[in-house]
Protein backbone atom coordinates (compact mmCIF):
# COMPACT_ATOMS: atom_id res chain seq x y z
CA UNK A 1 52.05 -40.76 -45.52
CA UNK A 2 55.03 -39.55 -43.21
CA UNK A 3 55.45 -35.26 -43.14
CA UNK A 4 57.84 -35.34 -45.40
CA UNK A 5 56.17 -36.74 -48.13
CA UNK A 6 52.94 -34.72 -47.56
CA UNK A 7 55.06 -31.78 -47.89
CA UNK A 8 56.91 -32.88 -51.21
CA UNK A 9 52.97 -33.98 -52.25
CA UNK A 10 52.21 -30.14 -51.36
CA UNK A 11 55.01 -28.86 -53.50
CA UNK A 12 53.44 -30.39 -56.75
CA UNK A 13 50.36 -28.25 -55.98
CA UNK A 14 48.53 -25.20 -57.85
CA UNK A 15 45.98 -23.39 -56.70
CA UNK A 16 43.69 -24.48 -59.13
CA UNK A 17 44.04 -28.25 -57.85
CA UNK A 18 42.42 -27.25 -54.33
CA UNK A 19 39.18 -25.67 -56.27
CA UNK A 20 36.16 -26.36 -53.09
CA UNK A 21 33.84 -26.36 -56.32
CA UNK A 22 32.19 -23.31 -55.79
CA UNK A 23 31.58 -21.69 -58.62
CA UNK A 24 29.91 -18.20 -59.68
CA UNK A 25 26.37 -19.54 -59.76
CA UNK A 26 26.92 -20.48 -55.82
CA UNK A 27 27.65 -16.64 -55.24
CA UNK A 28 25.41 -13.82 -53.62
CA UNK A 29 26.06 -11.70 -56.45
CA UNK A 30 25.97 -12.14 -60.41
CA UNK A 31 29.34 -13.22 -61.61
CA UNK A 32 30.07 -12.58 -65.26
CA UNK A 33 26.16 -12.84 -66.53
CA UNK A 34 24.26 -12.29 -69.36
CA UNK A 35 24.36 -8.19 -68.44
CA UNK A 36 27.71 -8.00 -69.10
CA UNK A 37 28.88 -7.38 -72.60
CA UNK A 38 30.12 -10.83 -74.24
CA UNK A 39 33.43 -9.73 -75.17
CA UNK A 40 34.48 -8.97 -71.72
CA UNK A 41 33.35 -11.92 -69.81
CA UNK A 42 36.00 -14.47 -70.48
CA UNK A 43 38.68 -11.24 -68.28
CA UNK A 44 35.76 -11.68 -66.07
CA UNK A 45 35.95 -15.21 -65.64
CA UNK A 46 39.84 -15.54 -65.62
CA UNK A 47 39.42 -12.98 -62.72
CA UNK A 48 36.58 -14.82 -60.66
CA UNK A 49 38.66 -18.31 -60.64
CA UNK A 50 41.77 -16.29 -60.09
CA UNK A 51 39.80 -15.28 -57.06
CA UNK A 52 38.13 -18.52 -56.06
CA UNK A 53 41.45 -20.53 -56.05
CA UNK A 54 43.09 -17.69 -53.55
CA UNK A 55 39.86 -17.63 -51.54
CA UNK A 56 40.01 -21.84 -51.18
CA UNK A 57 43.71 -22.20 -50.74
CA UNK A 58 43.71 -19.87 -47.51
CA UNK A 59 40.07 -21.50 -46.19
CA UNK A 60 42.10 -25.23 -46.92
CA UNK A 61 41.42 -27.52 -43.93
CA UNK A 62 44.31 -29.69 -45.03
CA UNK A 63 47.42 -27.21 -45.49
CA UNK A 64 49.65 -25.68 -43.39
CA UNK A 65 49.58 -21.23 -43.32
CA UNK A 66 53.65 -22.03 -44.45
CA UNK A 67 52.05 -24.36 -47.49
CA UNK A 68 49.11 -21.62 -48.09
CA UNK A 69 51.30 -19.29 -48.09
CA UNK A 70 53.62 -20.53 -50.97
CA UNK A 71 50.81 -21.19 -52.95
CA UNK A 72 49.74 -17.61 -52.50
CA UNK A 73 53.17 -16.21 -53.89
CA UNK A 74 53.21 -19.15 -56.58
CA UNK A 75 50.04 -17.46 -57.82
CA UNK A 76 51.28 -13.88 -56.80
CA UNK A 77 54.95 -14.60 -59.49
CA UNK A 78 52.45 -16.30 -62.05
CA UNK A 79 50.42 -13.32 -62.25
CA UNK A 80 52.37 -11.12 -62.88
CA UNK A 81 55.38 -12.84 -65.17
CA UNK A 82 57.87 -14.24 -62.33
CA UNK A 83 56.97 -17.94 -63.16
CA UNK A 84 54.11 -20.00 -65.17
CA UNK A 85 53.71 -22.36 -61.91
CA UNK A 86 50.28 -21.52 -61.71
CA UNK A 87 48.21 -22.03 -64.53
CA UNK A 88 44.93 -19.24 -63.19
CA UNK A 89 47.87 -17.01 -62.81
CA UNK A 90 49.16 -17.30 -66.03
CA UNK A 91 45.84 -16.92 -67.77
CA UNK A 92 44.19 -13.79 -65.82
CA UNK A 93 48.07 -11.78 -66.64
CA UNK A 94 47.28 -12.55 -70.09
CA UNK A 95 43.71 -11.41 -70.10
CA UNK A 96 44.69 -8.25 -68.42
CA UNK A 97 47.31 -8.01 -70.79
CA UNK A 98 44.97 -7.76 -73.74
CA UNK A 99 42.90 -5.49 -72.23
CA UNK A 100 45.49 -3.16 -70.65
CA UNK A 101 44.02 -3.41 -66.88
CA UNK A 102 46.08 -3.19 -63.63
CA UNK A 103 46.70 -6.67 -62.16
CA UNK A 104 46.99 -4.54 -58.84
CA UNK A 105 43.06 -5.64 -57.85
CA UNK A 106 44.20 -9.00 -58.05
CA UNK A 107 47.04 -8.56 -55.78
CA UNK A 108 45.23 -6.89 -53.55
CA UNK A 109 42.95 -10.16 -53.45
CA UNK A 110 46.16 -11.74 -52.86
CA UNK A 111 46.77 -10.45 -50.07
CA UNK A 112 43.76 -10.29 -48.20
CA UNK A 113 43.72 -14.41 -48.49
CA UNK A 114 47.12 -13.83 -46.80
CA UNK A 115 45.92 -11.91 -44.26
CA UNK A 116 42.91 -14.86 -43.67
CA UNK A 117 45.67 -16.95 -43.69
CA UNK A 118 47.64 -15.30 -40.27
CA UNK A 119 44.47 -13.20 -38.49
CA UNK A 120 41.12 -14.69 -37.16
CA UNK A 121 39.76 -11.75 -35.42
CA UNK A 122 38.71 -7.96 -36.14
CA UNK A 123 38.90 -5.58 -33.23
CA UNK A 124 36.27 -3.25 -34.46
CA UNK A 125 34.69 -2.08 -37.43
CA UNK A 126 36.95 0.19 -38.78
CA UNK A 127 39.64 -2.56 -38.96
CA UNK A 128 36.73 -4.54 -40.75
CA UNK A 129 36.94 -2.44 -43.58
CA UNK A 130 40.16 -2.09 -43.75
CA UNK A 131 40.31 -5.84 -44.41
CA UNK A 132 37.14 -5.07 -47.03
CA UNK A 133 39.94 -2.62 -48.91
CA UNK A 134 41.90 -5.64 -49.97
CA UNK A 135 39.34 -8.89 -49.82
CA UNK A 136 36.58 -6.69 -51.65
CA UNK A 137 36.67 -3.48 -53.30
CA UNK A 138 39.06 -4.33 -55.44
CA UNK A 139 36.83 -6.47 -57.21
CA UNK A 140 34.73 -3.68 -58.05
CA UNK A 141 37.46 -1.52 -58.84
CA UNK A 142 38.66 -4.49 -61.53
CA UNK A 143 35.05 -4.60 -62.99
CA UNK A 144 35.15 -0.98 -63.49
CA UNK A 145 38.54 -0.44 -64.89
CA UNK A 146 37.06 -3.61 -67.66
CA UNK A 147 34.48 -1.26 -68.48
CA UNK A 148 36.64 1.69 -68.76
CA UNK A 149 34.62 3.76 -66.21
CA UNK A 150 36.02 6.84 -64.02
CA UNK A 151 38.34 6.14 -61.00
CA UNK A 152 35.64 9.03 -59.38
CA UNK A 153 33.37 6.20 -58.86
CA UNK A 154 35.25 3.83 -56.71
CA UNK A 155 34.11 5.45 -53.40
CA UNK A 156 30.82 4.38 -54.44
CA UNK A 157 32.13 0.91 -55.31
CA UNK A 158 34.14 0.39 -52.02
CA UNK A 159 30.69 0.76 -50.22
CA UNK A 160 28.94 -1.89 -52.12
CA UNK A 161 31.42 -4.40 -51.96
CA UNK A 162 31.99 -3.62 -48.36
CA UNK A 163 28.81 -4.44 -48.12
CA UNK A 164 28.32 -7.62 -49.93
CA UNK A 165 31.45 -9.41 -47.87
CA UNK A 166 29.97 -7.85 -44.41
CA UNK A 167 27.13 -9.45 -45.80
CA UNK A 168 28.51 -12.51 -46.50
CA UNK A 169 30.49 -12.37 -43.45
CA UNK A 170 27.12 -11.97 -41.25
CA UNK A 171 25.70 -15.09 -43.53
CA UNK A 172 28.48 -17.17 -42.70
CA UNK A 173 29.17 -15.74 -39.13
CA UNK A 174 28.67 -19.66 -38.02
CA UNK A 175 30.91 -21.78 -40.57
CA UNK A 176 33.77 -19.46 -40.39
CA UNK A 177 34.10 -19.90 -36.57
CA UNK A 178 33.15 -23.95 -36.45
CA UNK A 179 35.05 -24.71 -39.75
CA UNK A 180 38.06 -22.48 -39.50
CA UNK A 181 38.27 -20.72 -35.83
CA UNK A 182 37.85 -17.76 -38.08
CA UNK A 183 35.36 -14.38 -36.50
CA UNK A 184 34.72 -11.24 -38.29
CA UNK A 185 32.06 -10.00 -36.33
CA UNK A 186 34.10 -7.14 -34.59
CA UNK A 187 34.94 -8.01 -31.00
CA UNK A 188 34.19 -4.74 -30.10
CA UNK A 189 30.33 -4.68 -31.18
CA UNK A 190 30.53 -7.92 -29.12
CA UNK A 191 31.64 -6.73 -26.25
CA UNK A 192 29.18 -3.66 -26.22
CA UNK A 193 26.32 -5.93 -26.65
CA UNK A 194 27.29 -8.25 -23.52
CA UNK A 195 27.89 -10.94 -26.26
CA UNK A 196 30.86 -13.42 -26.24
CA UNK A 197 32.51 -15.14 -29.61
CA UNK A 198 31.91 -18.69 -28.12
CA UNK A 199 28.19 -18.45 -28.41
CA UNK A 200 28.73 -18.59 -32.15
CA UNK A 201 28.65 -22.20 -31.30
CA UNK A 202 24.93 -22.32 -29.80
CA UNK A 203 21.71 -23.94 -31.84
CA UNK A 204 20.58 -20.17 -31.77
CA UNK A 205 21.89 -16.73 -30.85
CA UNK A 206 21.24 -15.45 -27.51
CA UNK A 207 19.56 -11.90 -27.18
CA UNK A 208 22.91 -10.25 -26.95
CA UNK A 209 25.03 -12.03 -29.69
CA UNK A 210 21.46 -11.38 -31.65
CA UNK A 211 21.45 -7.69 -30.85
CA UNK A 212 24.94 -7.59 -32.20
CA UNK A 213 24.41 -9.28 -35.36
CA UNK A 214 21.34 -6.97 -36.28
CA UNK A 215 22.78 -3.76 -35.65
CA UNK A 216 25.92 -4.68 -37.46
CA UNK A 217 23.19 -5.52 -40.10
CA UNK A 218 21.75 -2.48 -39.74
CA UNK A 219 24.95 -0.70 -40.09
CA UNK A 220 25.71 -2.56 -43.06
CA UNK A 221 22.52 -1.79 -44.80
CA UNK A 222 23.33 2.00 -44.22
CA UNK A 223 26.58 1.34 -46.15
CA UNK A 224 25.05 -0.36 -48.93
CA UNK A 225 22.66 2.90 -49.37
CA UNK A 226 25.87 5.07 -49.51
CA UNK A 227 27.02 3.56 -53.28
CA UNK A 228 23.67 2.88 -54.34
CA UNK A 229 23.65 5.54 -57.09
CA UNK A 230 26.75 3.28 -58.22
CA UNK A 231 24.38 1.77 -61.34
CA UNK A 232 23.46 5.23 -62.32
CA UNK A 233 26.50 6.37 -62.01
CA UNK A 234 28.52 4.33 -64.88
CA UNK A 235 28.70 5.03 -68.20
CA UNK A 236 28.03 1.17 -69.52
CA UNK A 237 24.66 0.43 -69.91
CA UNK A 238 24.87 -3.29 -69.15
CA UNK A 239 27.19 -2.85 -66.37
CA UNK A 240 24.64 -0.32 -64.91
CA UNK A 241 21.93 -3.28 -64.58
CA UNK A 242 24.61 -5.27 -63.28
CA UNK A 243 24.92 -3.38 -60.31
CA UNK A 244 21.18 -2.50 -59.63
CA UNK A 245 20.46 -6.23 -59.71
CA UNK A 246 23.71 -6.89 -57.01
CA UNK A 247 22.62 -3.91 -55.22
CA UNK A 248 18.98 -5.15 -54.80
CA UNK A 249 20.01 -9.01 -53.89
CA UNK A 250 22.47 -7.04 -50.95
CA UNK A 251 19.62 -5.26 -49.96
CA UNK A 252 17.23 -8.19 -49.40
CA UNK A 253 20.37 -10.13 -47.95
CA UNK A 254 20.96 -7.26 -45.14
CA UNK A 255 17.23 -7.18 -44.29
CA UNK A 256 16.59 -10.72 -43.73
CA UNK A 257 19.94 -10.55 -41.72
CA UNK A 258 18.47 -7.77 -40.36
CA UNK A 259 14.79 -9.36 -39.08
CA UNK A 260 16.49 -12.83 -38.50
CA UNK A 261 19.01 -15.11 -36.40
CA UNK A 262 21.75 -16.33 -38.97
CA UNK A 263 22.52 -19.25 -36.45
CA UNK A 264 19.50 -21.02 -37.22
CA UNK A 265 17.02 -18.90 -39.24
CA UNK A 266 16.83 -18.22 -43.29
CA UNK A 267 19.69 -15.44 -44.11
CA UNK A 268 19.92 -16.42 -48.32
CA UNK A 269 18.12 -16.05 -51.25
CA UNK A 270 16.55 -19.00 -52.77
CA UNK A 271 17.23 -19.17 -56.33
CA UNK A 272 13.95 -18.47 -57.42
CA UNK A 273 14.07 -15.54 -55.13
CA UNK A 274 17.58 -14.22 -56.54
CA UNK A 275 16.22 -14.96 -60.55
CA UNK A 276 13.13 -12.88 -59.79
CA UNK A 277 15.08 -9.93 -57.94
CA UNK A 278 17.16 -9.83 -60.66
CA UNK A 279 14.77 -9.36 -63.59
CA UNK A 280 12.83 -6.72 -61.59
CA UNK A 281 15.76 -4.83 -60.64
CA UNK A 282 17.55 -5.30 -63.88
CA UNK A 283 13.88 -3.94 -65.18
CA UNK A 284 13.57 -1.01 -63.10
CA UNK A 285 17.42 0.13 -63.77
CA UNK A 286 16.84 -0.13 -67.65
CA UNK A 287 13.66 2.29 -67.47
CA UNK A 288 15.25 4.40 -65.16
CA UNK A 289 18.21 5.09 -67.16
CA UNK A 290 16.02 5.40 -69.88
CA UNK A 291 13.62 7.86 -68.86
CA UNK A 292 16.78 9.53 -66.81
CA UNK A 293 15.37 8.94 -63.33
CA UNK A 294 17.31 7.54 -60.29
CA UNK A 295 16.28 3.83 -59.27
C-alpha cells in the first residue's frame, strides 16, 4: 500500500477502531465495579472507553502524530456536538448530557493524549504533575461530579490520581521507553542520582537508575497519603469503598515499587492479590464509616 492510500485508509478511521483491547479489568484500579451504584455505571463506562480509545490512538505504533492528532479532534468535535464522526464521542456527550456533568474532564483527557502525542520527556517533577492535571485528575474529578460530591474535595482527588499514573508510570517505566521512546521518570531525579535514560534498556537497573526509581516511589507514596482521607471524605457511601479499595491497591503498588527493580522484578498485583485487597479494604472502609472512624 503506497502513502497515499494508507493515508485515505487512515481517514476512514475512529478511535474506537484502534481499541489495543485493554479493558477495565486489565487496570490497576477498579473501573466501574460492583461499588458503584448501578444507575451510574453505564456514564462510567461511556467515560472509561472514551478514555481508552484517546489513550491507544496517541500510544499507536502504526500512525503518524499528524494522523493521531486528527483523530484526537475527531473525538474532541464528537464530544462535544461539532460532528458524530466518532461514535465513543457521541455516546459519552450524551451520557453527560443526561446527567448534567461537564464534558471538560474529558477534554482535559484529550489533551493530555495530545501532549503524549508531541513530548517524550519530563524535566522534573513538578512538570510531572502538571502533565498528571490533564492525563489524571480529571478522572477523579469526573467520578466525583457523577456522584454529585463537593468541588472542596478535588485537592484530595488530584493526589490520588497523581499517584496512581506515577504509579503506573514507574510500572511501565520499561515499555514506554522500548515501545514508544516515551520517559516520564523526570530527567532531573536522573541526573541527581548519576543515572542515565538509556539504562532503561538494561536486563536490570543499575544502583543509580534503582536509587532513582525508589525514591521517586517513595515520593509517590507520600502523595498518595496526602488524599487518603479522600473515601471518608465523600458523601456516597459506595463511592467511599471505591476509593479505599483504589487507595489500598496504590499503596501496595508504590511499596513493591518501592522494595523492588521494575526492570526485572514483580511491580503488579496478581489478581488474586488485587480481589483480596479489595474485599478487605472495601471491609475496613464500610465499618469505619459506620462506626465514624477514619480508615
Amino acid at each position: 500500500m503506497n502513502a497515499q492510500a494508507q493515508e485515505n485508509a487512515h481517514a476512514q478511521l475512529t478511535a474506537e477502531s484502534l481499541r489495543s483491547g485493554k479493558t477495565g479489568a486489565d487496570e490497576n484500579f477498579p473501573v466501574a465495579s460492583l461499588l458503584i451504584d448501578a444507575p451510574l455505571r453505564p456514564i462510567v463506562l461511556a467515560f472509561y472507553d472514551f478514555a481508552r480509545s484517546g489513550d491507544d490512538v496517541a500510544d499507536s505504533p502504526t500512525l503518524s502524530p499528524t494522523q493521531k492528532h486528527a483523530l484526537l479532534d475527531q473525538m474532541d468535535d464528537s464530544l462535544i456536538g461539532k460532528s458524530d464522526a466518532e461514535p465513543l464521542g457521541v455516546k459519552l456527550r450524551a451520557a453527560l448530557a443526561e446527567r448534567r456533568v461537564t464534558n471538560q474532564h474529558a477534554r482535559d483527557l484529550l489533551n493530555a493524549f495530545r501532549l503524549d502525542v508531541d513530548k517524550n520527556r519530563y524535566a522534573s517533577w513538578d512538570e510531572l504533575i502538571d502533565y498528571c492535571r490533564l492525563s489524571a485528575m480529571p478522572v477523579g474529578r469526573f467520578m466525583l461530579d457523577v456522584h454529585g460530591e463537593s468541588e472542596s474535595l478535588w485537592q484530595a482527588n488530584d493526589d490520588i490520581c497523581a499517584a496512581l499514573q506515577i504509579n503506573n508510570h514507574l510500572q511501565d517505566c520499561v515499555k514506554d521507553y522500548k515501545a514508544l521512546d516515551r520517559v516520564y521518570i523526570p530527567q532531573d531525579a536522573l541526573a541527581a542520582a548519576g543515572a542515565r535514560t538509556e539504562e532503561l534498556d538494561g536486563p536490570k537497573s543499575s544502583p543509580a537508575l534503582l536509587s532513582c526509581l525508589q525514591n521517586l516511589a517513595r515520593k509517590n507514596r507520600e502523595l498518595l497519603e496526602r488524599g487518603a482521607g479522600l473515601g471518608g471524605a465523600v458523601k456516597n457511601f459506595r463511592l467511599g469503598l471505591e476509593i479505599a479499595v483504589t487507595v489500598a491497591h496504590a499503596r501496595k503498588i508504590a511499596d513493591l515499587l518501592i522494595a523492588n527493580d521494575p526492570l526485572c522484578e514483580k511491580v503488579r498485583l496478581s489478581k488474586s492479590e488485587m480481589i483480596g485487597g479489595a474485599l478487605a479494604a472495601a471491609g475496613l472502609a464500610a465499618v469505619s464509616r459506620w462506626t465514624g472512624r477514619a480508615a
